[in-house]
Protein backbone atom coordinates (compact mmCIF):
# COMPACT_ATOMS: atom_id res chain seq x y z
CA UNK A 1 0.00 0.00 0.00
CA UNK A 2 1.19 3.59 -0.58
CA UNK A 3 1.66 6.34 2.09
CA UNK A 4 0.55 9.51 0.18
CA UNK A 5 1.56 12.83 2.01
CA UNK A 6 -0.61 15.77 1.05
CA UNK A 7 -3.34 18.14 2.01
CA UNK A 8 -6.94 18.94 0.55
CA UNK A 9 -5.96 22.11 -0.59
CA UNK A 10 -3.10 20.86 -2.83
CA UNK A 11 -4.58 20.65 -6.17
CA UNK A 12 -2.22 18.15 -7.33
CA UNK A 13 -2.72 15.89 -3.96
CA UNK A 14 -6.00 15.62 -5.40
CA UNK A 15 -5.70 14.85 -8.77
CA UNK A 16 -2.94 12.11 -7.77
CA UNK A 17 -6.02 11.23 -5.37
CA UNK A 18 -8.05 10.79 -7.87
CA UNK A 19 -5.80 9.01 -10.45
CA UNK A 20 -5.51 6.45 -7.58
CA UNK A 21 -8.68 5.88 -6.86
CA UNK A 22 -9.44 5.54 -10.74
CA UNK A 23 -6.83 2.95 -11.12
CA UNK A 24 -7.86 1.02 -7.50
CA UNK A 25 -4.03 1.64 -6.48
CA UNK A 26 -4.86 1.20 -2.46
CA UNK A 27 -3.11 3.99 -0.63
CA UNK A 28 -3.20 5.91 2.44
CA UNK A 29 -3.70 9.72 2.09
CA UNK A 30 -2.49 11.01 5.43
CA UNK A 31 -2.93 14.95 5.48
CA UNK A 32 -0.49 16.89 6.84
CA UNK A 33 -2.60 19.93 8.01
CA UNK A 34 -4.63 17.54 10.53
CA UNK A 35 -1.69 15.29 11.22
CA UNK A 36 1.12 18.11 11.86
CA UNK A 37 3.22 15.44 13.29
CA UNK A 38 3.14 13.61 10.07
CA UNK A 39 4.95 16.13 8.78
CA UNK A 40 7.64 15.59 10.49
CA UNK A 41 8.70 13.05 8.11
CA UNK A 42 8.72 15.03 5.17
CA UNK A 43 10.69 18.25 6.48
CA UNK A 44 13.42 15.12 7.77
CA UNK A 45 13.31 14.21 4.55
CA UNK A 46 14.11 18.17 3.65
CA UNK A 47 10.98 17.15 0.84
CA UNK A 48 9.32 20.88 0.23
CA UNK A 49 6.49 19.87 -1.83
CA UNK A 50 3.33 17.78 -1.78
CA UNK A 51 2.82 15.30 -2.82
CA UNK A 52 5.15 12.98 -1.93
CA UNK A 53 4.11 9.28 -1.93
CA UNK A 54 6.11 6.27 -0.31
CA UNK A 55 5.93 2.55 -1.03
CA UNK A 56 4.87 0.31 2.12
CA UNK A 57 8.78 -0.18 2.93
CA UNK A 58 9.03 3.59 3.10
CA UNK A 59 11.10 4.17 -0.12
CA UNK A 60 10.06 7.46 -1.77
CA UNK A 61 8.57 7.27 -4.99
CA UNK A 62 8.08 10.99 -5.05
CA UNK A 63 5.93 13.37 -6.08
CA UNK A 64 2.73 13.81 -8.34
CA UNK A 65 4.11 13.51 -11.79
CA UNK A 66 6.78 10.76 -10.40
CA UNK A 67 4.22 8.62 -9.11
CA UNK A 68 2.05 8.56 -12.04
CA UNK A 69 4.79 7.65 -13.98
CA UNK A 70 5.92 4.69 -12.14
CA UNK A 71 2.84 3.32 -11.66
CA UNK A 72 2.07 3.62 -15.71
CA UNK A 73 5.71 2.10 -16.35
CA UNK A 74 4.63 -0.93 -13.46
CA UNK A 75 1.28 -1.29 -15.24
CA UNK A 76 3.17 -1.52 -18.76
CA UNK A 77 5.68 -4.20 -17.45
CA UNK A 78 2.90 -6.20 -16.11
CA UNK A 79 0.85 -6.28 -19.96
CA UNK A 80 4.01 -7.12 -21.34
CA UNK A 81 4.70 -10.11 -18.85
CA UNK A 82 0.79 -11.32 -19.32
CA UNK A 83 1.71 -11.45 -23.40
């Protein structure tokens, strides 16, 4: 499952939001205006921007435009394993 790090005013935490849903990725949107401690983790990480999504082990992916493509280039690898 991913960790997704964002906030509901982010317009591009939303539309990666929404490309997850879409695509039934299951992920964990944890925002860090109601969690401030949350945060934490991404000013460690000295990661200025939201999004930033993480893979269950905790290995950043990264942001919106990052995530999107690895998940497409995951999703190609798998249709060219299944032909």
């Amino acid at each position: 499952m991913l960790e997704v790090y964002g906030a509901q005013w982010c317009t591009y935490c939303k539309q990666l939001k929404d490309y997850l849903d879409t695509n039934k990725v299951e992920h964990e949107f944890i925002d860090i205006d109601i969690d401030i401690e949350e945060s934490v983790v991404l000013l460690d990480m000295n990661l200025n921007t939201i999004p930033q999504v993480f893979e269950g082990d905790g290995s950043l992916i990264g942001g919106h435009d990052r995530t999107i493509e690895y998940l497409d280039s995951l999703e190609a690898y798998r249709k060219d394993l299944e032909s």
